[in-house]
PDB file of N, CA and C in Angstrom:
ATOM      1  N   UNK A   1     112.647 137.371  29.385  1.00  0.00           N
ATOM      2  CA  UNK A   1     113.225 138.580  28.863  1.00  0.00           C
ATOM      3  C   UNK A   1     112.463 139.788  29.391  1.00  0.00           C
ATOM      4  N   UNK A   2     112.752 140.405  29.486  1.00  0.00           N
ATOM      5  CA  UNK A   2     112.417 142.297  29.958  1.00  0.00           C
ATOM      6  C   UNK A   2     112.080 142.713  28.982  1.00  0.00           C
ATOM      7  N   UNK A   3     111.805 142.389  27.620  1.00  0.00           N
ATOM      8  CA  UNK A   3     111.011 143.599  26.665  1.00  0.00           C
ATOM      9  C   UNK A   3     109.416 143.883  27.049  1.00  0.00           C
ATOM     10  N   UNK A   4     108.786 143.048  27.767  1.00  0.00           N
ATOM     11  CA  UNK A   4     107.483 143.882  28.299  1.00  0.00           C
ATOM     12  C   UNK A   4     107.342 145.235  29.038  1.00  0.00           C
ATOM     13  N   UNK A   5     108.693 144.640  30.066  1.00  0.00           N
ATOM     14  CA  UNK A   5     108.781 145.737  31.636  1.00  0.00           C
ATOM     15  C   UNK A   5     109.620 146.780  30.788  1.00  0.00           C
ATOM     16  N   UNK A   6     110.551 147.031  30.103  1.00  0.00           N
ATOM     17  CA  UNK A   6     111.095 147.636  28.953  1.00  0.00           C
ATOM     18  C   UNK A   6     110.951 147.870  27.849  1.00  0.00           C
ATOM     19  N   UNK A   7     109.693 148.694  27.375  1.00  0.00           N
ATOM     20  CA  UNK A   7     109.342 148.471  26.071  1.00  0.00           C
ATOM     21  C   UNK A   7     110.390 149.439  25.171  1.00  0.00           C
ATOM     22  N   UNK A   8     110.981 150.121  25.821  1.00  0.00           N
ATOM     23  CA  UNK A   8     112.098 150.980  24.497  1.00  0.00           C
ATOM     24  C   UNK A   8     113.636 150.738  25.152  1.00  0.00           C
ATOM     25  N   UNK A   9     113.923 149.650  25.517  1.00  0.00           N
ATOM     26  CA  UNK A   9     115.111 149.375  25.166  1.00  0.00           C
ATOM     27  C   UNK A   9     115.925 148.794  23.812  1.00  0.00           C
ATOM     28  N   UNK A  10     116.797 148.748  23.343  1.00  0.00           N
ATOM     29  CA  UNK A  10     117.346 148.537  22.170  1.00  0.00           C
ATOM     30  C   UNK A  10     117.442 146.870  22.189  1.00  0.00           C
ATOM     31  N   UNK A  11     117.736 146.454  20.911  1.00  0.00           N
ATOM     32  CA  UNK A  11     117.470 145.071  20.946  1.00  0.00           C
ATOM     33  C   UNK A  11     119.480 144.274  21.883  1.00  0.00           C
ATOM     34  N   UNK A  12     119.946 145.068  21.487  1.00  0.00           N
ATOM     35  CA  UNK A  12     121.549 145.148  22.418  1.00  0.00           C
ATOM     36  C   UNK A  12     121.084 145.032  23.841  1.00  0.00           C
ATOM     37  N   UNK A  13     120.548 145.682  24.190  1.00  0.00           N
ATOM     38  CA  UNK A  13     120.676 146.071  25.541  1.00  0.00           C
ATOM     39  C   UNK A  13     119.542 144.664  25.966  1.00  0.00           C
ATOM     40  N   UNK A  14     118.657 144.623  25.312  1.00  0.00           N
ATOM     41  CA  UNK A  14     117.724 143.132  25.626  1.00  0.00           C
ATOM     42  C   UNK A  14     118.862 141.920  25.739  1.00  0.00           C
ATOM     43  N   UNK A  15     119.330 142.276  24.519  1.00  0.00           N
ATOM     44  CA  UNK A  15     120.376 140.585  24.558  1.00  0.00           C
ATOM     45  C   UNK A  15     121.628 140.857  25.521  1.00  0.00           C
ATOM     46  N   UNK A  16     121.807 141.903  25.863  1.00  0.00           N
ATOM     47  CA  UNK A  16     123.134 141.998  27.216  1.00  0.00           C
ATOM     48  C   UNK A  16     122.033 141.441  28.331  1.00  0.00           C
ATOM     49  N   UNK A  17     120.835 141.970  28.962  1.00  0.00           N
ATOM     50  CA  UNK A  17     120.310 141.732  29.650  1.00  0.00           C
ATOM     51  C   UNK A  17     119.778 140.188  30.035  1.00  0.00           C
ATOM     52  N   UNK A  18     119.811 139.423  28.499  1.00  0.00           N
ATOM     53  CA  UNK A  18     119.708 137.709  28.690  1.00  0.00           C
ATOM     54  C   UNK A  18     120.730 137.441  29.137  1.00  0.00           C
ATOM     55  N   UNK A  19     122.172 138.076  28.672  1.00  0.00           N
ATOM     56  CA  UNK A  19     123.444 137.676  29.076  1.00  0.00           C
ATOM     57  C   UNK A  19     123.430 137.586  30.277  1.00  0.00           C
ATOM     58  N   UNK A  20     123.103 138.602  31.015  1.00  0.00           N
ATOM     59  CA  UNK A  20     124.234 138.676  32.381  1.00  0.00           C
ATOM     60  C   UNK A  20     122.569 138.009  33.027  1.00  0.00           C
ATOM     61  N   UNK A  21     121.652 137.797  32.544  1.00  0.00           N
ATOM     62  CA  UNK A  21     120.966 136.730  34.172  1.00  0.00           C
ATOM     63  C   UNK A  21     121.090 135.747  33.530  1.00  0.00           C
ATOM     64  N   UNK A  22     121.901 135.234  32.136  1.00  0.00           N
ATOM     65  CA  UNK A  22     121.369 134.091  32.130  1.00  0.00           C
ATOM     66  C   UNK A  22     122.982 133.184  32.001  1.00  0.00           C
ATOM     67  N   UNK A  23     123.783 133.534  31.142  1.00  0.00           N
ATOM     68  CA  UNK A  23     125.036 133.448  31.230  1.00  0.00           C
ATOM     69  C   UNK A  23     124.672 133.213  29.170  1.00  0.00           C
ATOM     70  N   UNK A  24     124.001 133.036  28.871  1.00  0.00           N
ATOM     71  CA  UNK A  24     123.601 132.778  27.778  1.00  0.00           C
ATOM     72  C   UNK A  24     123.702 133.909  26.492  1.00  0.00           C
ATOM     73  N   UNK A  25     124.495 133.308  25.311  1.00  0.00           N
ATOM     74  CA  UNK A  25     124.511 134.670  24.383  1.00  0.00           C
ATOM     75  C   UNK A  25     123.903 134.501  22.932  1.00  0.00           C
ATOM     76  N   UNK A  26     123.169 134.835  22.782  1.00  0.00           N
ATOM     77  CA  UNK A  26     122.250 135.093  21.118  1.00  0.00           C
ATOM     78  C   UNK A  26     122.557 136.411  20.637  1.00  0.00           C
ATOM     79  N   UNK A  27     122.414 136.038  19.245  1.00  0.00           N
ATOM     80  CA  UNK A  27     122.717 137.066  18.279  1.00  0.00           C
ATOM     81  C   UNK A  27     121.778 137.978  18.122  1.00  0.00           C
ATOM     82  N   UNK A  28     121.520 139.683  17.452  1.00  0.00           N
ATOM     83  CA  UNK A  28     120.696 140.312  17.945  1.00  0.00           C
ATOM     84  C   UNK A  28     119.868 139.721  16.836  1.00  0.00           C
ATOM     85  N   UNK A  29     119.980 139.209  15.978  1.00  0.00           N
ATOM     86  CA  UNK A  29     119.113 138.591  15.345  1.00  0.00           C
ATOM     87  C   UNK A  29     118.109 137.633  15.901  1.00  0.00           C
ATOM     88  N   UNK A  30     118.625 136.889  16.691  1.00  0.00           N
ATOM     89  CA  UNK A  30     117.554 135.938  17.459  1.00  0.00           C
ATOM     90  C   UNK A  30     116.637 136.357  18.657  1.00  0.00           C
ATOM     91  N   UNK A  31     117.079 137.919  19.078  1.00  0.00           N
ATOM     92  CA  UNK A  31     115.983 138.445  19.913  1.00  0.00           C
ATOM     93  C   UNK A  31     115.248 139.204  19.008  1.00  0.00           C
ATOM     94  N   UNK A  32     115.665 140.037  17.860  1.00  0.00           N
ATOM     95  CA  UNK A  32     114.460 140.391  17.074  1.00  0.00           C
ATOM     96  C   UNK A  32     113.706 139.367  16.587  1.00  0.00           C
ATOM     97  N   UNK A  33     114.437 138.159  16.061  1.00  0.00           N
ATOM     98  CA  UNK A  33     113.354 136.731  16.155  1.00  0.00           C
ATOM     99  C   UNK A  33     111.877 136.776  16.711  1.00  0.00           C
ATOM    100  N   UNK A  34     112.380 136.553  18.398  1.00  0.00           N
ATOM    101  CA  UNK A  34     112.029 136.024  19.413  1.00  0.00           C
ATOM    102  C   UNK A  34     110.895 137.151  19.822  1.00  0.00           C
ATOM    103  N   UNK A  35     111.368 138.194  19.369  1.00  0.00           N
ATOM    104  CA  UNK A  35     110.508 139.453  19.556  1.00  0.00           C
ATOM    105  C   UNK A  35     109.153 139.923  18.659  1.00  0.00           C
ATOM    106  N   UNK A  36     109.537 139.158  17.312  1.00  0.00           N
ATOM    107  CA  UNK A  36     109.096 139.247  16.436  1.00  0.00           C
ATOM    108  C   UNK A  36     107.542 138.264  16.556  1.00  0.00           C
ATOM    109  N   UNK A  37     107.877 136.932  17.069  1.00  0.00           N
ATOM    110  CA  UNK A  37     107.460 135.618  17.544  1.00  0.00           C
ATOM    111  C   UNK A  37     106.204 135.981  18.400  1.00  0.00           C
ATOM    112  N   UNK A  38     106.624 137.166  19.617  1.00  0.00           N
ATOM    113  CA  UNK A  38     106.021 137.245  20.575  1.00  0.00           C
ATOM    114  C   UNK A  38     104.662 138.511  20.370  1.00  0.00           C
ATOM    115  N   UNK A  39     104.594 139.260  18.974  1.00  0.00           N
ATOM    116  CA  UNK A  39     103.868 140.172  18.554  1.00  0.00           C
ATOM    117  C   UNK A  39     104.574 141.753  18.948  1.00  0.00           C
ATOM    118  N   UNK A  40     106.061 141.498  18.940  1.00  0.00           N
ATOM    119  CA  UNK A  40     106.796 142.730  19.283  1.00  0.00           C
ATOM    120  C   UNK A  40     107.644 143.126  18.476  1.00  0.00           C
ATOM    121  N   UNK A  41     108.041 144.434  18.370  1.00  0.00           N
ATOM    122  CA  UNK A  41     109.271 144.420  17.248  1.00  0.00           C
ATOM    123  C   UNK A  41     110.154 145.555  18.229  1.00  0.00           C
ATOM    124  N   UNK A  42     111.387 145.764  17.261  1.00  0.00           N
ATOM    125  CA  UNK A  42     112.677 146.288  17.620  1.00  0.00           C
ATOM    126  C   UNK A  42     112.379 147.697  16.586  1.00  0.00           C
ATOM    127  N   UNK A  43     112.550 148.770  17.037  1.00  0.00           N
ATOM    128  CA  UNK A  43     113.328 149.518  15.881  1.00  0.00           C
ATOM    129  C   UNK A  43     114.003 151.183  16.633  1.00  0.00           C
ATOM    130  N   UNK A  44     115.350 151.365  15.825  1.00  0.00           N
ATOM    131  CA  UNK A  44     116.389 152.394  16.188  1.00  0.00           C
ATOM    132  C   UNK A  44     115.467 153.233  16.700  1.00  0.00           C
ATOM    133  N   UNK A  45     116.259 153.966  17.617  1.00  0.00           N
ATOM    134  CA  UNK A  45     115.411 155.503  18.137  1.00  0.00           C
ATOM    135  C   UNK A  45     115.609 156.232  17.075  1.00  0.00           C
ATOM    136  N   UNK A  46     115.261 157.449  17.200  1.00  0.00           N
ATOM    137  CA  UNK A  46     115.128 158.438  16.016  1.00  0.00           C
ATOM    138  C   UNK A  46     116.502 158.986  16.502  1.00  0.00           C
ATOM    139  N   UNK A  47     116.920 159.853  15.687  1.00  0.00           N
ATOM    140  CA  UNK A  47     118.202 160.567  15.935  1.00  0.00           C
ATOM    141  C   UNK A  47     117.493 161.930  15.459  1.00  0.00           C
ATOM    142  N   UNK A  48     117.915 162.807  16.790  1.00  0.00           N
ATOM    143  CA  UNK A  48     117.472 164.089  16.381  1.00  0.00           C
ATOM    144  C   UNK A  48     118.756 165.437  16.734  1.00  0.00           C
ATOM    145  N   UNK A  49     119.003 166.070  16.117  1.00  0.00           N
ATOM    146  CA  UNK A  49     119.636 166.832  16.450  1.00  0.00           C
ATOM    147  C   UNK A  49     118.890 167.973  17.460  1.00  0.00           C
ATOM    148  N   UNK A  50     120.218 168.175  18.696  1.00  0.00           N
ATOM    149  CA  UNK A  50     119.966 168.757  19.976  1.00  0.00           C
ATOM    150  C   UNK A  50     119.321 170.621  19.034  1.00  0.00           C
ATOM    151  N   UNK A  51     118.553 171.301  19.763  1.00  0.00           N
ATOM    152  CA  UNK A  51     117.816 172.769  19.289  1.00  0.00           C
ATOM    153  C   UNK A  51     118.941 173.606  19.963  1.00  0.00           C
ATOM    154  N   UNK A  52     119.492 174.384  19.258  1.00  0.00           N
ATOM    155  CA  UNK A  52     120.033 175.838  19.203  1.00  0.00           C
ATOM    156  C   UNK A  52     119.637 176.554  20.800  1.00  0.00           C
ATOM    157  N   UNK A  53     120.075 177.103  21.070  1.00  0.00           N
ATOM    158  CA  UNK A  53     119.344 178.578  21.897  1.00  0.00           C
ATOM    159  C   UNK A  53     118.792 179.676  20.846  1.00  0.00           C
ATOM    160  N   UNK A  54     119.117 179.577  19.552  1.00  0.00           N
ATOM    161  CA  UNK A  54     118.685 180.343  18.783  1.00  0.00           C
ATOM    162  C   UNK A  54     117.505 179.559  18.415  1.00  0.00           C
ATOM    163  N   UNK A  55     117.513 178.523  18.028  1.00  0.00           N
ATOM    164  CA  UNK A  55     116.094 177.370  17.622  1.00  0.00           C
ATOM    165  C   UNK A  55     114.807 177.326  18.710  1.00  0.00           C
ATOM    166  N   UNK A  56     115.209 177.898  19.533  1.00  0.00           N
ATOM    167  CA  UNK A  56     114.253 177.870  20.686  1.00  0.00           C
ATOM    168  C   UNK A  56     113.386 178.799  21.380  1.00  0.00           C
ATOM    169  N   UNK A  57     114.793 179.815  20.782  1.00  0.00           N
ATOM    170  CA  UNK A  57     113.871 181.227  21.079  1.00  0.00           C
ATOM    171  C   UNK A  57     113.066 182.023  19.585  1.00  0.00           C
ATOM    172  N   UNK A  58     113.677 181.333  18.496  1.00  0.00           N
ATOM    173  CA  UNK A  58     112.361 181.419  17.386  1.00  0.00           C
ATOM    174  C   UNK A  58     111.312 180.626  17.441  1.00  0.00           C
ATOM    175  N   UNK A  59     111.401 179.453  18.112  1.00  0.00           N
ATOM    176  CA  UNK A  59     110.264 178.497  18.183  1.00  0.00           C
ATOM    177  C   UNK A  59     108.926 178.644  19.277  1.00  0.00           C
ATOM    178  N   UNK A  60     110.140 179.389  20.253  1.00  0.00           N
ATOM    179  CA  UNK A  60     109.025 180.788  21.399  1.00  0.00           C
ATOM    180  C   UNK A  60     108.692 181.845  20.543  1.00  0.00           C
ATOM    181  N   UNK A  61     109.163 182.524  20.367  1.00  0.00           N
ATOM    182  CA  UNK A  61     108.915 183.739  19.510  1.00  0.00           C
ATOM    183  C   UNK A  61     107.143 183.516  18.397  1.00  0.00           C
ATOM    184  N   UNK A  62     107.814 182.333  17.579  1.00  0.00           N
ATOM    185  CA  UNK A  62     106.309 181.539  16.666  1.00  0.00           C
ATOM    186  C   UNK A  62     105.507 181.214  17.500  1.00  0.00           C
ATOM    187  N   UNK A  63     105.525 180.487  18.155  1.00  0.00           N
ATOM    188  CA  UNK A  63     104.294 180.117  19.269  1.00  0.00           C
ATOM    189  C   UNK A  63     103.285 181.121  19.563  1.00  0.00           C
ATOM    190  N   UNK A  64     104.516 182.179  20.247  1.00  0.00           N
ATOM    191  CA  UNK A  64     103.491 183.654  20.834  1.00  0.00           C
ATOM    192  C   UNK A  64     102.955 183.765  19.965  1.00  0.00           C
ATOM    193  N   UNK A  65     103.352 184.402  18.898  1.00  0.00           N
ATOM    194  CA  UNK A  65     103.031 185.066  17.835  1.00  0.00           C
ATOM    195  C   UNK A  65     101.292 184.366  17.322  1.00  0.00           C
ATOM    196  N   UNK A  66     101.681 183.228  17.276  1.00  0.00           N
ATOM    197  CA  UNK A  66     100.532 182.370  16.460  1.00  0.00           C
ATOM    198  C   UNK A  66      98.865 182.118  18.215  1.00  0.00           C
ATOM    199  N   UNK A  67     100.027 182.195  19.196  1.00  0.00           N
ATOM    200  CA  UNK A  67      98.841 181.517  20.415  1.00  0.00           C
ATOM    201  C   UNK A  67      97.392 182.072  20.160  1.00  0.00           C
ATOM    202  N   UNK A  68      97.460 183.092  19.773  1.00  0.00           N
ATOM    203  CA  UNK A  68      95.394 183.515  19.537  1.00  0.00           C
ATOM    204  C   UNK A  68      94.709 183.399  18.251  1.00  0.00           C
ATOM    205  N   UNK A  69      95.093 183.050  17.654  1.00  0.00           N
ATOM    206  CA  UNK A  69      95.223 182.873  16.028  1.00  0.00           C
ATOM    207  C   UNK A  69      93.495 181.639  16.560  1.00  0.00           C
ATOM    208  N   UNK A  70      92.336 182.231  15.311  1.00  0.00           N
ATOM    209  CA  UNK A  70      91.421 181.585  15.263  1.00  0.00           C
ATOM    210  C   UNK A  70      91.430 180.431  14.658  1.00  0.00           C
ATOM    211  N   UNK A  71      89.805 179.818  14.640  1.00  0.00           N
ATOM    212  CA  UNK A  71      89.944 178.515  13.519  1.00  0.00           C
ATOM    213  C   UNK A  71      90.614 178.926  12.387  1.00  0.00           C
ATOM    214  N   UNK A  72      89.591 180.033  11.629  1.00  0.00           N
ATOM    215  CA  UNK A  72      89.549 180.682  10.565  1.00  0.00           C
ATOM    216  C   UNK A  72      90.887 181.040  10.021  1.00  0.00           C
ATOM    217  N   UNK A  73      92.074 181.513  11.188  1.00  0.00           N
ATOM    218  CA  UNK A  73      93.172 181.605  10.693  1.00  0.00           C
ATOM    219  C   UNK A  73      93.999 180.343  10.618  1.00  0.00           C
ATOM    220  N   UNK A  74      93.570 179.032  11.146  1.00  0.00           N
ATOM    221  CA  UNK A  74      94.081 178.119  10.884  1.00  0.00           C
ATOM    222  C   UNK A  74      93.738 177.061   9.747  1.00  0.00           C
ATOM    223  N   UNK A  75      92.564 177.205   9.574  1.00  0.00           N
ATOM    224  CA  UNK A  75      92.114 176.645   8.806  1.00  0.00           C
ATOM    225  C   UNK A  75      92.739 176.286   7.372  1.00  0.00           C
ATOM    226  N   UNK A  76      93.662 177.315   6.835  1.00  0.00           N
ATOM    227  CA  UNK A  76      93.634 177.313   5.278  1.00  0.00           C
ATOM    228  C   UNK A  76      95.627 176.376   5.840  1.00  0.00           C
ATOM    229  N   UNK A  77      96.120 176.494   7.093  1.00  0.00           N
ATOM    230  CA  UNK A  77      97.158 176.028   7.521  1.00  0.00           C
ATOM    231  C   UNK A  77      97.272 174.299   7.041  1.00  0.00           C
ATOM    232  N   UNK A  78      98.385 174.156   6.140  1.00  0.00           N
ATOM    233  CA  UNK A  78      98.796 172.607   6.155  1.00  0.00           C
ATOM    234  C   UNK A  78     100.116 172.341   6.385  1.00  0.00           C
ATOM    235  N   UNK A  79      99.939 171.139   7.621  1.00  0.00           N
ATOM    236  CA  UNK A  79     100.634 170.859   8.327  1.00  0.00           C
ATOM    237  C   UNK A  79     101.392 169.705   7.812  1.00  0.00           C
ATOM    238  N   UNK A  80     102.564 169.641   7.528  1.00  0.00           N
ATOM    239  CA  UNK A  80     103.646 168.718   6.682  1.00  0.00           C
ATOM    240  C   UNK A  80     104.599 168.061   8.109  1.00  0.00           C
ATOM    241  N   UNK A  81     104.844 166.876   7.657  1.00  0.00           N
ATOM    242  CA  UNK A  81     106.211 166.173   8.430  1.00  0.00           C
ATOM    243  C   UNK A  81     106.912 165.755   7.447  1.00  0.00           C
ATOM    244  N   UNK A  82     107.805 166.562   6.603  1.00  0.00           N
ATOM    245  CA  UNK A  82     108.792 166.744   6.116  1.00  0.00           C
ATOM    246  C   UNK A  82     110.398 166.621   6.325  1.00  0.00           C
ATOM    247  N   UNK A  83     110.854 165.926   5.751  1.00  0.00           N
ATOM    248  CA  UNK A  83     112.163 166.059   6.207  1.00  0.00           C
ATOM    249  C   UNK A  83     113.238 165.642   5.197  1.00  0.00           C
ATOM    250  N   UNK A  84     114.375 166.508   5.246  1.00  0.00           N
ATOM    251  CA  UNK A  84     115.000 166.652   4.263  1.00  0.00           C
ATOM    252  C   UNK A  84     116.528 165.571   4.619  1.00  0.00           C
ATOM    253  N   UNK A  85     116.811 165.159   3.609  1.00  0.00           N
ATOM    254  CA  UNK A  85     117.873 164.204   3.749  1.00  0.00           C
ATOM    255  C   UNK A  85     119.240 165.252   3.788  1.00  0.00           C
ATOM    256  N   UNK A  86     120.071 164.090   4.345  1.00  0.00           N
ATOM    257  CA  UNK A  86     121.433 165.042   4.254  1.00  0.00           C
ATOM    258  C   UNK A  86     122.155 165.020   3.093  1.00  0.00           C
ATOM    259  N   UNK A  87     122.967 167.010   3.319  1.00  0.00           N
ATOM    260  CA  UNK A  87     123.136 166.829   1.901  1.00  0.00           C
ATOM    261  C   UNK A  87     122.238 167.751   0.991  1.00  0.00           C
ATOM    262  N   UNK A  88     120.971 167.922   1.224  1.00  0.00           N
ATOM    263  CA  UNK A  88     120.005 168.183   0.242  1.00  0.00           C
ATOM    264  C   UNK A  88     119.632 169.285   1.468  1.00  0.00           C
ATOM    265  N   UNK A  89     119.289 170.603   0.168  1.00  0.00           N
ATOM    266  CA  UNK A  89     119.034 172.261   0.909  1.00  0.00           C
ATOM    267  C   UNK A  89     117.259 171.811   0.909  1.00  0.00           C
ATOM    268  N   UNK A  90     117.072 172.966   1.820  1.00  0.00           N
ATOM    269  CA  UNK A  90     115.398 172.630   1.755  1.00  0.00           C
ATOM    270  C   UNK A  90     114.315 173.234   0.275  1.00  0.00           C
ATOM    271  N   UNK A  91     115.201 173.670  -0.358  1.00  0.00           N
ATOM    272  CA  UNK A  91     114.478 174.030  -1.743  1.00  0.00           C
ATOM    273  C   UNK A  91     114.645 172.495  -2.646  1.00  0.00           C
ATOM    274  N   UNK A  92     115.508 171.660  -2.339  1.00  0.00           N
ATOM    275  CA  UNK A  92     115.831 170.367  -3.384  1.00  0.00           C
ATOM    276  C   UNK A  92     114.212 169.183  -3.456  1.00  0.00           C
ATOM    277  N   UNK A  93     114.456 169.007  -4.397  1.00  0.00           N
ATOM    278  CA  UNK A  93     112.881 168.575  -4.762  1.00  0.00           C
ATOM    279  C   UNK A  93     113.080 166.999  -4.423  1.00  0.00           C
ATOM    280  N   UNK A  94     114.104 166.097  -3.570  1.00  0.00           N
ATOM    281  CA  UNK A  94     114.371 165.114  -2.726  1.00  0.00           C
ATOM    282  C   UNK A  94     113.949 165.376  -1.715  1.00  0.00           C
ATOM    283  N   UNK A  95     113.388 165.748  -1.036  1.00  0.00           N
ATOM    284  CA  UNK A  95     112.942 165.956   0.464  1.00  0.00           C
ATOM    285  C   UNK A  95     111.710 165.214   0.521  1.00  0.00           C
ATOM    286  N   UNK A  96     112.274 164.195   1.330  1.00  0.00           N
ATOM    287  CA  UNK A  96     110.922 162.760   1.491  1.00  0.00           C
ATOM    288  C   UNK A  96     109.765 163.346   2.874  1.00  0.00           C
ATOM    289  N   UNK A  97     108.822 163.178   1.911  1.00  0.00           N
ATOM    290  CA  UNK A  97     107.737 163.430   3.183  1.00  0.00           C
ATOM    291  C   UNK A  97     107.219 161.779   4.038  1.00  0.00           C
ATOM    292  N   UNK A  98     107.336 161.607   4.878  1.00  0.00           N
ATOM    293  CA  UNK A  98     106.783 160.470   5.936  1.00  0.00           C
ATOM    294  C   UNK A  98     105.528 160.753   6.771  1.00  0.00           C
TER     295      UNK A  98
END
């Protein structure tokens, strides 16, 4: 199998890839198995929604703004990976942190 030489292909695209060299077909269950077996795992890409031209030029805009900014001004800064489910505004007190 190619999940070494391919480490972010999908577990589909692994088991098409047994298919067509091998003529052979398993369920995607049996290459996450097999993957599993071998000290490897499977999991979805992230889904991200594509950035604005407006999202990009505030995200330039912040950057500048912040680029000389000392320790001292960073210091008291906490940095969250937050993310809000769909559905739910960013004030809703559901917003799972990971």
């Amino acid at each position: 199998m190619q999940a070494h030489r391919h480490p972010f292909w999908s577990v589909t695209q692994l088991q098409n890839d047994l298919r067509h060299a091998t003529g052979t077909r398993i369920s995607t269950e049996t290459v996450r198995g097999r993957l599993h077996e071998a000290g490897l795992s499977s999991r979805a890409p992230a889904i991200r929604v594509p950035l604005t031209q407006q999202h990009r030029r505030g995200r330039l805009a912040w950057a500048q703004q912040h680029a000389r900014w000392t320790v001292a001004e960073w210091t008291p800064v906490l940095f969250t990976d937050v993310k809000v489910l769909p559905g739910n505004d960013r004030s809703s007190p559901e917003s799972v942190e990971t």
